[in-house]
Protein backbone atom coordinates (compact mmCIF):
# COMPACT_ATOMS: atom_id res chain seq x y z
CA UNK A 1 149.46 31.42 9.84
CA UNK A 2 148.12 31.70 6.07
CA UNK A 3 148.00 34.87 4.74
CA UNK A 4 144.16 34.49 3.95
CA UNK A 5 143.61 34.24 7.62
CA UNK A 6 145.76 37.26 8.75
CA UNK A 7 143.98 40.90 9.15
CA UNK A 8 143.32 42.82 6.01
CA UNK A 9 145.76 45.68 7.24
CA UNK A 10 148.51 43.41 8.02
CA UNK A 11 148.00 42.29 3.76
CA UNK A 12 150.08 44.83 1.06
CA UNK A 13 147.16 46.40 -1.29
CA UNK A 14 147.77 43.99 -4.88
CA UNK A 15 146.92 46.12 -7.92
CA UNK A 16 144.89 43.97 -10.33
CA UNK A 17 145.40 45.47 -14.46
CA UNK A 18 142.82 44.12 -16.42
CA UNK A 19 143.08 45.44 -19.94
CA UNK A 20 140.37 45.33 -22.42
CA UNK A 21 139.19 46.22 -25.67
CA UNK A 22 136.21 44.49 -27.30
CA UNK A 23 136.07 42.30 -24.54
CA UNK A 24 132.27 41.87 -23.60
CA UNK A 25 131.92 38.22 -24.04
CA UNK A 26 134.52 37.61 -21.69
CA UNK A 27 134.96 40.14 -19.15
CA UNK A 28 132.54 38.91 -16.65
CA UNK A 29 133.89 35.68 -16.26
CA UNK A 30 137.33 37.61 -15.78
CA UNK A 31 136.22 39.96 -12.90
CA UNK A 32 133.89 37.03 -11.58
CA UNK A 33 137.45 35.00 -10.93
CA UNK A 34 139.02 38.20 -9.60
CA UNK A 35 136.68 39.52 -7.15
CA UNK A 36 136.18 35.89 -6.04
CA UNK A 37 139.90 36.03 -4.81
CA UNK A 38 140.68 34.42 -1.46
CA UNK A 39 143.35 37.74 -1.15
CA UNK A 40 140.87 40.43 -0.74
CA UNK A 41 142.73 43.59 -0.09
CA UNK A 42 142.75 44.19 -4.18
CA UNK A 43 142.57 47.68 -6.16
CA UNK A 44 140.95 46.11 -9.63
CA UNK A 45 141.51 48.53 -12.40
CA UNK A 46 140.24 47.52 -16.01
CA UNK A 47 141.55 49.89 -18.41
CA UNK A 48 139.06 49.63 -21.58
CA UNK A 49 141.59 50.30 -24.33
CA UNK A 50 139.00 52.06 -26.65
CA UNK A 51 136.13 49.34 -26.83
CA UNK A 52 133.41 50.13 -29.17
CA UNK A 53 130.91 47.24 -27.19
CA UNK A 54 129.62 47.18 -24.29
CA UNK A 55 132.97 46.42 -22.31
CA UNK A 56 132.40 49.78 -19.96
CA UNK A 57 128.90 49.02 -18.93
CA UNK A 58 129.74 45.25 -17.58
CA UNK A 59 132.65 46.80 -15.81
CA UNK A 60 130.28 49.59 -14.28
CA UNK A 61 127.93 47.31 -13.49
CA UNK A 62 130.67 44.92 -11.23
CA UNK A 63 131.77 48.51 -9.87
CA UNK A 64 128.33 49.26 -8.39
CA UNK A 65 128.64 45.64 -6.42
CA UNK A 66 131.92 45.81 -5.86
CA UNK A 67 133.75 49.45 -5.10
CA UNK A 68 137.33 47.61 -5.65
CA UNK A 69 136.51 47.96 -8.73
CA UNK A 70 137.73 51.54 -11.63
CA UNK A 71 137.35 51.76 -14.60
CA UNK A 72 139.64 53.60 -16.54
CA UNK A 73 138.86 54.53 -20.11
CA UNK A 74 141.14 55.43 -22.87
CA UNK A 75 142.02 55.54 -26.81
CA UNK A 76 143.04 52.44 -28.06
CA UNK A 77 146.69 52.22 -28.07
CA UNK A 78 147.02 48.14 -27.22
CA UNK A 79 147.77 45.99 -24.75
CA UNK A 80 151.12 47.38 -23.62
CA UNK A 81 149.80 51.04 -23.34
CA UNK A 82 146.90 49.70 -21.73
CA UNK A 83 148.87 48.27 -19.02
CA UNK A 84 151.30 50.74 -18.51
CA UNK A 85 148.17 53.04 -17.68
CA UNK A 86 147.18 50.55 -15.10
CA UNK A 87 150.72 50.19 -13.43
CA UNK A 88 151.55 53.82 -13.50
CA UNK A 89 148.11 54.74 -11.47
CA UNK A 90 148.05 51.64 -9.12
CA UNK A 91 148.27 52.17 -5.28
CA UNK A 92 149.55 49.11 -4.77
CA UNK A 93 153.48 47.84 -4.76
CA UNK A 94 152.41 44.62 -6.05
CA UNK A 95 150.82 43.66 -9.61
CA UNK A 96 148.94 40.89 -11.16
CA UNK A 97 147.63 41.48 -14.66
CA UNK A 98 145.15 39.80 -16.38
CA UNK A 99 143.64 39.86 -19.73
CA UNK A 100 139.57 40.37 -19.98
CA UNK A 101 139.69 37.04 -21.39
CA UNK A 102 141.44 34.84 -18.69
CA UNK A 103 140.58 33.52 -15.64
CA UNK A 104 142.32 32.82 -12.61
CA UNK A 105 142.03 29.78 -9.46
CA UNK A 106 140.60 31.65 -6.59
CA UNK A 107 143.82 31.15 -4.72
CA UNK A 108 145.91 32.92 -7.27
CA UNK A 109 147.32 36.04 -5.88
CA UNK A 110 147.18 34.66 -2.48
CA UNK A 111 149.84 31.73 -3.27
CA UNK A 112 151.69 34.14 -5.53
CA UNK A 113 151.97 36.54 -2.63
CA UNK A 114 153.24 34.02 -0.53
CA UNK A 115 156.45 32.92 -2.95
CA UNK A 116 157.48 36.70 -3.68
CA UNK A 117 156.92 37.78 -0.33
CA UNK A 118 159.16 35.08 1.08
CA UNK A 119 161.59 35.54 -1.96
CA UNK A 120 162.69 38.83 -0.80
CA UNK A 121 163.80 41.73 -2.57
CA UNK A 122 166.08 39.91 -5.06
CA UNK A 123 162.82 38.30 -6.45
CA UNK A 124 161.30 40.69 -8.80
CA UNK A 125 158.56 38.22 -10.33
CA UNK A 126 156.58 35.22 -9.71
CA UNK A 127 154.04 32.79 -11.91
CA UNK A 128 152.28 30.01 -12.42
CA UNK A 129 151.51 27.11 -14.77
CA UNK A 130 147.85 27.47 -16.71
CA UNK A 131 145.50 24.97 -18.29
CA UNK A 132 143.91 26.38 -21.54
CA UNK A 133 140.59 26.51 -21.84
CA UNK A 134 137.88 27.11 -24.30
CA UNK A 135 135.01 29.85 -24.93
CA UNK A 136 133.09 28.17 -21.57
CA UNK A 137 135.54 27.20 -19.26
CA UNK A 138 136.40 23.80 -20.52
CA UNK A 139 139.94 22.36 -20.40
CA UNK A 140 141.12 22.07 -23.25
CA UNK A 141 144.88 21.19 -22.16
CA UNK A 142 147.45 21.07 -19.55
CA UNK A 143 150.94 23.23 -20.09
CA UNK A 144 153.48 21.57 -18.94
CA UNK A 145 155.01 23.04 -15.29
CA UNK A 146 158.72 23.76 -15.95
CA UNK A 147 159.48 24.82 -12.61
CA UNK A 148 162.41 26.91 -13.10
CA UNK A 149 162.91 29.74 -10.29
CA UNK A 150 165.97 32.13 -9.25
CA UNK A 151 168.59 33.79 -11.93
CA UNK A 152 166.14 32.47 -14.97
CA UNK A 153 167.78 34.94 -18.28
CA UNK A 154 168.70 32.50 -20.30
CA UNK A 155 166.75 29.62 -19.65
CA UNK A 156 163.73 31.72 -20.27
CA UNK A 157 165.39 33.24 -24.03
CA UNK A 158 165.27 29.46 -24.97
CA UNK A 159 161.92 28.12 -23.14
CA UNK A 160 158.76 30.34 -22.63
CA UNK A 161 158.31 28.74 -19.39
CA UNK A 162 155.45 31.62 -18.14
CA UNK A 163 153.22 31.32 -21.03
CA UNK A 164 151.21 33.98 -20.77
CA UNK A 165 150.62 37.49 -19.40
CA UNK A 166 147.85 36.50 -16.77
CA UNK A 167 149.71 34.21 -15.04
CA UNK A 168 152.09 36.93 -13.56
CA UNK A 169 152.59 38.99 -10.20
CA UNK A 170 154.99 41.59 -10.06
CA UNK A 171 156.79 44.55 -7.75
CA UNK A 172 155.43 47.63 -8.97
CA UNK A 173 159.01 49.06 -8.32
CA UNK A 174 160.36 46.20 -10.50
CA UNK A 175 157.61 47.19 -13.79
CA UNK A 176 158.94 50.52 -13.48
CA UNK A 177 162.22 49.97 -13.46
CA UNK A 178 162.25 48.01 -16.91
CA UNK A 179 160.05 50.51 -17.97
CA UNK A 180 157.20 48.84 -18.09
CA UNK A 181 155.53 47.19 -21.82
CA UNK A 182 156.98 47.70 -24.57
CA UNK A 183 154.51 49.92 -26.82
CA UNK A 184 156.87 49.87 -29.95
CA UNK A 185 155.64 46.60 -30.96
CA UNK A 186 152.32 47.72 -31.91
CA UNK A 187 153.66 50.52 -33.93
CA UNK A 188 156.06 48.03 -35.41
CA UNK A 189 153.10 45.75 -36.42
CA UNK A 190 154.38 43.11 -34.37
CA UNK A 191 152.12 42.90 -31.01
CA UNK A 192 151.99 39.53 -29.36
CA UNK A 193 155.28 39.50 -27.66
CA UNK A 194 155.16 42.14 -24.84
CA UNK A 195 154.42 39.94 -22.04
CA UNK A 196 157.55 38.04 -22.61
CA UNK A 197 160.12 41.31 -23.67
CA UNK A 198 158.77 42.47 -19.99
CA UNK A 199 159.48 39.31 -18.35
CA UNK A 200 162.81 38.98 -20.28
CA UNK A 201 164.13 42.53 -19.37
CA UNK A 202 162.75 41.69 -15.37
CA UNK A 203 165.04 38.05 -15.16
CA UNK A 204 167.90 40.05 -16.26
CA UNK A 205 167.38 42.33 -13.16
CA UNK A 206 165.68 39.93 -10.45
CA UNK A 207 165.36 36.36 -9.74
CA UNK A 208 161.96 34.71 -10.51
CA UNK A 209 159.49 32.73 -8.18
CA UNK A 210 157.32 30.00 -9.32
CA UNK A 211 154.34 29.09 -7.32
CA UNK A 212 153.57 25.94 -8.95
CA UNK A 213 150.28 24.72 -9.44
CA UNK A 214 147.61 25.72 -12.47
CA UNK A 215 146.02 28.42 -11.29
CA UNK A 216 145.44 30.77 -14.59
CA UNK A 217 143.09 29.88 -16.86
CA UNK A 218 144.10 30.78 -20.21
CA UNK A 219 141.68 31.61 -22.82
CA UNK A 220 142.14 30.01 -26.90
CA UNK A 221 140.07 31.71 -29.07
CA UNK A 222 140.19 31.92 -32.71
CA UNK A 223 140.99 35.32 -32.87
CA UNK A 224 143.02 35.76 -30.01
CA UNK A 225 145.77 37.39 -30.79
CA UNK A 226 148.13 34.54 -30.03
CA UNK A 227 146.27 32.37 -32.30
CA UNK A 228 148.07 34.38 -35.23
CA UNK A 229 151.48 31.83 -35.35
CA UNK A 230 152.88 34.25 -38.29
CA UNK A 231 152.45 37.10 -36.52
CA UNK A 232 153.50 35.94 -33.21
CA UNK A 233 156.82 34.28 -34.91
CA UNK A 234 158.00 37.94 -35.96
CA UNK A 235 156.67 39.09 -32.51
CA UNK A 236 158.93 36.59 -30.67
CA UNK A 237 161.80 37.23 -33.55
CA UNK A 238 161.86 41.17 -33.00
CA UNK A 239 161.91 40.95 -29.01
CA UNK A 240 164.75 38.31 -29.35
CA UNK A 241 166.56 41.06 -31.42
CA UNK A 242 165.98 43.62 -28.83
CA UNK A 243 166.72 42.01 -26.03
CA UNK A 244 170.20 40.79 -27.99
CA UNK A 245 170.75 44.20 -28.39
CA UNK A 246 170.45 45.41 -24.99
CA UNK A 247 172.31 42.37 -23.33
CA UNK A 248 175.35 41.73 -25.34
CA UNK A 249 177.00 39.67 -22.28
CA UNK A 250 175.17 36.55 -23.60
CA UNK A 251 176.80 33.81 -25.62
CA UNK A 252 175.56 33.80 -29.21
CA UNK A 253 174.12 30.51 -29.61
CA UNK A 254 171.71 31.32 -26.96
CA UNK A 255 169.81 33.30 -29.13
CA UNK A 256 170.31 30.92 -32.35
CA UNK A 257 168.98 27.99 -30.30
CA UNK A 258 165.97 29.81 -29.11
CA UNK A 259 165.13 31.20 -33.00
CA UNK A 260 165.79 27.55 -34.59
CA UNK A 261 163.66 26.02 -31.77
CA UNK A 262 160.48 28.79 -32.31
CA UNK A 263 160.71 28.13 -36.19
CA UNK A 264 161.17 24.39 -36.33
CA UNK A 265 157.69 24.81 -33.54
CA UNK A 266 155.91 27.29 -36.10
CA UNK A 267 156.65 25.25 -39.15
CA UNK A 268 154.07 22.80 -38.87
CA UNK A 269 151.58 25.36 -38.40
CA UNK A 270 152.48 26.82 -41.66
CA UNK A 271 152.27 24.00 -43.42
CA UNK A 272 148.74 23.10 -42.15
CA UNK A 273 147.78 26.22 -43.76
CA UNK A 274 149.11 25.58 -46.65
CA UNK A 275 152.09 28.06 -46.84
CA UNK A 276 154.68 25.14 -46.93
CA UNK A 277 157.46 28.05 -48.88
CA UNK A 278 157.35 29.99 -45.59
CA UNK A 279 157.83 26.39 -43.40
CA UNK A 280 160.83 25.65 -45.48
CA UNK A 281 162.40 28.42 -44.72
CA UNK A 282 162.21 28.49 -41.16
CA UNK A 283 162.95 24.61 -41.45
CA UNK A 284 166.25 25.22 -43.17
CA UNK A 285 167.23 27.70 -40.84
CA UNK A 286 166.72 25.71 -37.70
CA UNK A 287 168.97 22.92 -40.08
CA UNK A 288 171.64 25.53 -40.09
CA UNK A 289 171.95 26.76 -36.38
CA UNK A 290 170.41 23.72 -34.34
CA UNK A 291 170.67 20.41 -36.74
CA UNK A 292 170.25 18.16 -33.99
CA UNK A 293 167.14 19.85 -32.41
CA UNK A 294 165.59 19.96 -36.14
CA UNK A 295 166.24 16.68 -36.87
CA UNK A 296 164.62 15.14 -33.94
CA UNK A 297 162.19 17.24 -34.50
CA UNK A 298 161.05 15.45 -37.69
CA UNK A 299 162.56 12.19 -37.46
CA UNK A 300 161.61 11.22 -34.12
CA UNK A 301 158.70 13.52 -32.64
CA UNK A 302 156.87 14.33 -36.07
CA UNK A 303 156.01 10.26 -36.42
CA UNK A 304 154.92 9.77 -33.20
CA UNK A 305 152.53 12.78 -33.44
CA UNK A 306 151.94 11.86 -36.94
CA UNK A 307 150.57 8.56 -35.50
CA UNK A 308 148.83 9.84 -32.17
CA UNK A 309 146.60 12.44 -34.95
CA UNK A 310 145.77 9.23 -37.46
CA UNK A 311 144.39 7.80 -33.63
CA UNK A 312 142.36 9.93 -33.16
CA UNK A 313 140.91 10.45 -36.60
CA UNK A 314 139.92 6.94 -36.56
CA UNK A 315 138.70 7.06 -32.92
CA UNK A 316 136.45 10.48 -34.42
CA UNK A 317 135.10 8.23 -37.02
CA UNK A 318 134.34 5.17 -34.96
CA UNK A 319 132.42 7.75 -32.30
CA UNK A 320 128.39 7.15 -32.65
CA UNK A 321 127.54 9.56 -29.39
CA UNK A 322 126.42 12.89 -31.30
CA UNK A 323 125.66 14.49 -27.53
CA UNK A 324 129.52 14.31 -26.67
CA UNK A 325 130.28 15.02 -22.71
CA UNK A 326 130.96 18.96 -22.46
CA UNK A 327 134.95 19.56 -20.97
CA UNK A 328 136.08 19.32 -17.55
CA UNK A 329 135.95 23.05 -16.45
CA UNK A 330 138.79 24.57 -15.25
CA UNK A 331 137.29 24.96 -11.89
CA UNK A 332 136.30 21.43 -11.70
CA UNK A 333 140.65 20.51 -11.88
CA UNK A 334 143.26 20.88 -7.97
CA UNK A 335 145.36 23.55 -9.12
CA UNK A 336 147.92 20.39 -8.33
CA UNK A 337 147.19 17.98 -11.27
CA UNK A 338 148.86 17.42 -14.17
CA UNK A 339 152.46 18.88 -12.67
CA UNK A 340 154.38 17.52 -14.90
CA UNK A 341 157.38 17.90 -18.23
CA UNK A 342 158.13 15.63 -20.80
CA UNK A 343 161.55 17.17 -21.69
CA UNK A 344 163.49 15.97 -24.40
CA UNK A 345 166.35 14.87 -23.32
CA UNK A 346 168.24 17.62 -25.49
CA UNK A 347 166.05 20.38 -24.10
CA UNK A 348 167.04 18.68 -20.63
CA UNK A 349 170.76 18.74 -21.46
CA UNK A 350 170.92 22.11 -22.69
CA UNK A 351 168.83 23.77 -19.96
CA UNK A 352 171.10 22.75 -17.38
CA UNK A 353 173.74 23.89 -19.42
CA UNK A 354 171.34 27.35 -19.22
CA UNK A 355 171.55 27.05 -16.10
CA UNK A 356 175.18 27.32 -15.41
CA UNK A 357 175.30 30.22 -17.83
CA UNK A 358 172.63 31.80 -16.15
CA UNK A 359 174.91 31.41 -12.78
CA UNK A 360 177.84 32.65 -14.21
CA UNK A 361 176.50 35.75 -15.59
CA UNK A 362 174.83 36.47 -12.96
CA UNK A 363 177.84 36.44 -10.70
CA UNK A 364 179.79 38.58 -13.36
CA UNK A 365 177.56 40.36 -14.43
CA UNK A 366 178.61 39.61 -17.53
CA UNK A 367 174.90 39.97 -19.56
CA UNK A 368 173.48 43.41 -17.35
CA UNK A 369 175.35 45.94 -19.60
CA UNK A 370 172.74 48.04 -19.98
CA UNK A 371 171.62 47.60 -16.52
């Protein structure tokens, strides 16, 4: 039988964590995706991280329709205190966060439930792919769906296969165990990587689920946070270091591939914004620890995008329509299209050879030495 046809007391309670701050031209359409989950038996706590708008009166006003609804109000502190607050209050022994400016598939949680439920305790975590969207809705792209499941560690150092924060459900057990966000990032100046620090210290604990079809909806907006490549390069850089720190067990290049592959990605960035001193140094860096990624990197991939951007200059110019057809909305897609991965066939090679790693350790032990 599905689970969204079983009884509501036969259901666990799932703990939604919405944190926000500043968020009132985008929390509605957040709580409008959560409330409209197919899994019902939800305790939905926004925790409004300081918000000088009028974030707390939208959420007050969803709480008078909908009493699965709390708001919890504190001084800012940032997204990782912000959802530690949720976590450490919720009633539930299962977790989904969400950012006030994401959106999830109706059938989220419920297909989510379904993978980490049947995973068993060994499975600590489970996601999904997203689609990003714009400021109403519209697709703007499809991420690709990397698929990978069970002992994940090192596999996920070298590929971000989550994503993104939203697209999570957790154990409550399993957050609390890890010890939840890490907060020091913020006071380090270098927020934008909790989400995967969390999900790196969880894979070296549990296995991972994926429930894989595009059910998050994730949010690019100018000033997003993640929009910031700079800051979310030294972000990615100092969890790396921490997580190095804490699991010595893991082969050294591990980390070197992962750092040469972020830079050689943020590089181009850089140099679209004119600070091409800064891209040469992260270029010559992924030269010295991952040559061969680097150099197909420019030689073969940068062309071929180079191209594909001249094609659609020219197809900009040749466009006459000045009432353009708005974006698909991310509603509009099955969670089911667009599963797909256009690995390199480096990436390919060396994530299977992630793979075995991950194995080994895992049967050793060999990386848990803080554990």
């Amino acid at each position: 039988m599905a689970m969204g046809n079983t009884s509501l007391m036969s259901r666990p309670l799932v703990t939604v964590v919405i944190p926000a701050f500043n968020a009132s031209r985008t929390i509605a359409a957040t709580l409008d995706s959560v409330v409209a989950q197919t899994y019902d038996n939800l305790e939905i706590l926004v925790v409004d991280d300081g918000s000088t708008d009028s974030t707390a009166e939208i959420v007050l006003a969803y709480r008078d329709r909908d009493p699965r609804i709390t708001l919890i109000k504190q001084a800012n502190g940032g997204v990782a205190a912000a959802r530690n607050t949720g976590i450490k209050v919720a009633r539930g022994h299962y977790i989904a966060p969400i950012d006030a400016d994401d959106i999830w598939h109706p059938a989220k949680i419920e297909k989510q439930m379904v993978v980490l439920l049947a995973g068993g305790p060994e499975m600590g975590l489970v996601y999904s792919p997203c689609r990003i969207i714009d400021a109403n809705n519209g697709v703007l792209r499809t991420s690709p769906l990397y698929g990978c499941q069970g002992w994940v560690f090192c596999q996920h150092i070298y590929i971000n296969f989550v994503g993104n924060g939203s697209s999570l459900l957790f154990r409550k057990k399993v957050a609390l165990e890890v010890g939840g966000y890490d907060s020091r990032l913020r006071a380090w100046g270098a927020e934008g990587s909790e989400d995967l620090l969390f999900q790196f210290r969880v894979a070296a604990r549990y296995r991972f689920g994926c429930a894989p079809e595009y059910l998050i909806g994730y949010r690019h907006l100018p000033e997003r946070m993640s929009s910031n490549a700079g800051r979310m390069f030294n972000s990615h850089k100092i969890a790396l270091e921490l997580i190095r720190a804490e699991y010595p067990g893991v082969p050294q290049f591990v980390y070197e591939w992962a750092l040469a592959k972020t830079k050689i990605g943020i590089a181009p960035k850089l140099i679209h914004k004119g600070e091409c001193r800064s891209a040469l140094a992260l270029i010559l860096y992924s030269w010295r620890h991952d040559s061969l990624l680097a150099l197909l990197r420019f030689f073969f991939y940068g062309p071929r995008k180079g191209r594909r951007v001249l094609e659609l200059l020219k197809q900009r110019l040749a466009e006459t329509d000045l009432n353009p057809r708005p974006r698909r909305s991310f509603y509009e897609f099955d969670p089911t299209e667009g599963r797909h991965v256009n690995y390199a066939y480096i990436v390919k090679s060396r994530m299977k050879r992630l793979a075995e790693i991950d194995r080994q350790l895992t049967e050793s032990k060999g990386y848990r030495a803080v554990v």
